[in-house]
Protein backbone atom coordinates (compact mmCIF):
# COMPACT_ATOMS: atom_id res chain seq x y z
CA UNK A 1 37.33 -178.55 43.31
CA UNK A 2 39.59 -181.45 42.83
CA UNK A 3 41.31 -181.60 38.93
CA UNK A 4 42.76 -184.76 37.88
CA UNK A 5 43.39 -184.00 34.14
CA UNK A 6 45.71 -180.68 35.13
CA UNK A 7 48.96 -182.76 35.03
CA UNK A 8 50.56 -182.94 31.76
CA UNK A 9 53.32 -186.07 32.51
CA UNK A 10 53.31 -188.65 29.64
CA UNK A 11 51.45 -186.28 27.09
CA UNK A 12 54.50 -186.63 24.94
CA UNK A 13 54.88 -190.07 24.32
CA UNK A 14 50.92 -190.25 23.82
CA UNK A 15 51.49 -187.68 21.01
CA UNK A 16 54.24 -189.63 19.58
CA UNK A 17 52.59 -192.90 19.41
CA UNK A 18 49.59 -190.67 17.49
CA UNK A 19 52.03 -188.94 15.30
CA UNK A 20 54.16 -191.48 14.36
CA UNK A 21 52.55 -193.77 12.60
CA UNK A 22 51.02 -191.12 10.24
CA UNK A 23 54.57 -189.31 9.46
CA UNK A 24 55.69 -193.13 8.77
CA UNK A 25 53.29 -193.15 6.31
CA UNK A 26 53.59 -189.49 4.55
CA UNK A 27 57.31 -190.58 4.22
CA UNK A 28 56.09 -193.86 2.98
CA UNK A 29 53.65 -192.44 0.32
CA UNK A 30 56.49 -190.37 -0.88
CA UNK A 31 59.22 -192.80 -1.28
CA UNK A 32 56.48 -194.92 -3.00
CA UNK A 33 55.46 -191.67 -5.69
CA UNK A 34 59.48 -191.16 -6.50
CA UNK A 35 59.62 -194.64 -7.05
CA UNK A 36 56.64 -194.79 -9.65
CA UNK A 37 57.59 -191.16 -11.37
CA UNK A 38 60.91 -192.85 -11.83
CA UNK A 39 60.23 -196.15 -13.44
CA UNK A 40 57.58 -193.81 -15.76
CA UNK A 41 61.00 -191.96 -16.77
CA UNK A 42 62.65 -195.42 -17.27
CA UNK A 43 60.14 -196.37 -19.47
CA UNK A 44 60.01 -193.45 -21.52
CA UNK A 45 63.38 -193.10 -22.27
CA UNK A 46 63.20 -196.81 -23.45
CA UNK A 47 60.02 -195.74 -25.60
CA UNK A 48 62.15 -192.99 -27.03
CA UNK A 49 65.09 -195.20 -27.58
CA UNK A 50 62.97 -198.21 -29.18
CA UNK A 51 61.30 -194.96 -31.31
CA UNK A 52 65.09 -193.94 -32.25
CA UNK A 53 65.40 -197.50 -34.09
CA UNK A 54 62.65 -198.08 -35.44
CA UNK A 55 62.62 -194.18 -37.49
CA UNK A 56 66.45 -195.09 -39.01
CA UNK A 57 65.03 -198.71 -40.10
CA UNK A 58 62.36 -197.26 -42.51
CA UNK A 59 59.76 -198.45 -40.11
CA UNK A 60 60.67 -202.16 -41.41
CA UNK A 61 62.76 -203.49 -38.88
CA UNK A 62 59.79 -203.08 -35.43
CA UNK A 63 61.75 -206.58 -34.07
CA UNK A 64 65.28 -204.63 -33.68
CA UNK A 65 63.37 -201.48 -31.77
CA UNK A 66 61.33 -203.67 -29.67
CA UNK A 67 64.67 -205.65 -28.70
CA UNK A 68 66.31 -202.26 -28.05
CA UNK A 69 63.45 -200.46 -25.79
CA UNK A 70 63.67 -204.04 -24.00
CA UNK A 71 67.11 -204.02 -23.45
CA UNK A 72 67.57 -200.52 -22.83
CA UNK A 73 64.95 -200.62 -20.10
CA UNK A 74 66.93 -203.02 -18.56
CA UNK A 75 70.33 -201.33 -19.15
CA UNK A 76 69.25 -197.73 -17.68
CA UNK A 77 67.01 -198.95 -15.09
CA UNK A 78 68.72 -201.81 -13.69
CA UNK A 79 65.81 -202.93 -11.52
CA UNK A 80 63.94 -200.17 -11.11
CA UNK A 81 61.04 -201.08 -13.62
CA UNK A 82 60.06 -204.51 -14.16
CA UNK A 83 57.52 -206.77 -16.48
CA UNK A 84 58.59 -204.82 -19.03
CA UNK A 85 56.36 -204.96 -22.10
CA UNK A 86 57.22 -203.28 -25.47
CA UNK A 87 54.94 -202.84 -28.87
CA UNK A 88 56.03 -200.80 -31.84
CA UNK A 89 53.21 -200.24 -34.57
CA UNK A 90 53.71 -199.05 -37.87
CA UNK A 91 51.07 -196.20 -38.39
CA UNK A 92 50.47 -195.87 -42.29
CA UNK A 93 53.80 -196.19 -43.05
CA UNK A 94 54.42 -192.68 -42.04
CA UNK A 95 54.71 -193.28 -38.12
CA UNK A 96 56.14 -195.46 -35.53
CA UNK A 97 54.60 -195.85 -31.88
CA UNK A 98 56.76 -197.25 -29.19
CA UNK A 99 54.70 -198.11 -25.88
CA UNK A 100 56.71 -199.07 -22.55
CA UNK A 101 54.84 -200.86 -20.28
CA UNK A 102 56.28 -202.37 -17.07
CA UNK A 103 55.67 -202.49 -12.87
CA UNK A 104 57.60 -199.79 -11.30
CA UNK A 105 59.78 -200.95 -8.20
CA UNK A 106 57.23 -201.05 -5.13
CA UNK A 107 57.64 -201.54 -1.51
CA UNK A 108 54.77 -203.45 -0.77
CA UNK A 109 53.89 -205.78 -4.57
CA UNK A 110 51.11 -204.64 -5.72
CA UNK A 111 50.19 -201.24 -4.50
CA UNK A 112 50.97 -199.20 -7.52
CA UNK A 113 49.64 -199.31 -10.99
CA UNK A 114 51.70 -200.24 -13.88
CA UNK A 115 53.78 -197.66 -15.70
CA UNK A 116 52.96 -197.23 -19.54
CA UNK A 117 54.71 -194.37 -21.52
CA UNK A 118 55.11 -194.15 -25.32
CA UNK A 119 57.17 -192.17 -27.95
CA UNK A 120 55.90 -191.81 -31.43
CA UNK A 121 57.65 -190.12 -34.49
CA UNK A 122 57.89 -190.13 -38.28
CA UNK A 123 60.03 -192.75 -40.11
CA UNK A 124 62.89 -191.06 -41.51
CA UNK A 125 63.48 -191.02 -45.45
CA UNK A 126 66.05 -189.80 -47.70
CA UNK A 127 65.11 -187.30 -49.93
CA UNK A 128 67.71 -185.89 -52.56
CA UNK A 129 68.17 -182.57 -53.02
CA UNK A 130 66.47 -181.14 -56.53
């Protein structure tokens, strides 16, 4: 009985034109997810830095913090998160919210959602000792 499949010449390079492309993209996906989880760390610490301003104001000043978490963004990330969207709300007078929204840096536009993080706190108050 005659076998034509026994030889095994060329089986590498037809399992590294198979393999390759899906390595390519597990490397891609993961380059992509550091990217995202890092622009979501940009954007927090611009949250928490907007949050920082907006407490010492007496919750009255929400243009300085917004300018701050804007620039801040900016200054920390450099390019890394862009579109960068701030609000700061004035809950009952007690709290301020500071949400961060912006596009993290992609490889290919549009691929990833946008990154939103937020830092809230209680507007600080002096209150003499009795």
């Amino acid at each position: 009985m005659k076998t034509w499949f026994r030889s095994q010449r060329g089986a590498s390079a037809i399992e590294m034109a198979i393999y390759t492309p899906v390595m390519f993209f597990v490397i891609f996906l993961t380059v992509q997810f550091a990217l995202h989880y890092h622009g979501g760390q940009v954007a927090h610490a611009a949250a928490r830095e907007g949050a920082r301003i907006a407490r010492q104001s007496g919750g009255s000043d929400l243009a300085a913090a917004e300018a701050r978490a804007t620039t801040y963004a900016a200054e920390v990330g450099g390019d890394q998160l862009t579109e960068v969207e701030v609000s700061v709300v004035n809950i009952d007078g007690t709290h301020v919210r500071v949400e961060v929204c912006g596009r993290a840096k992609e490889i290919i536009k549009n691929i990833t959602p946008r990154v939103c993080r937020h830092a809230e706190g209680p507007i600080e108050e002096f209150r003499p000792d009795l």
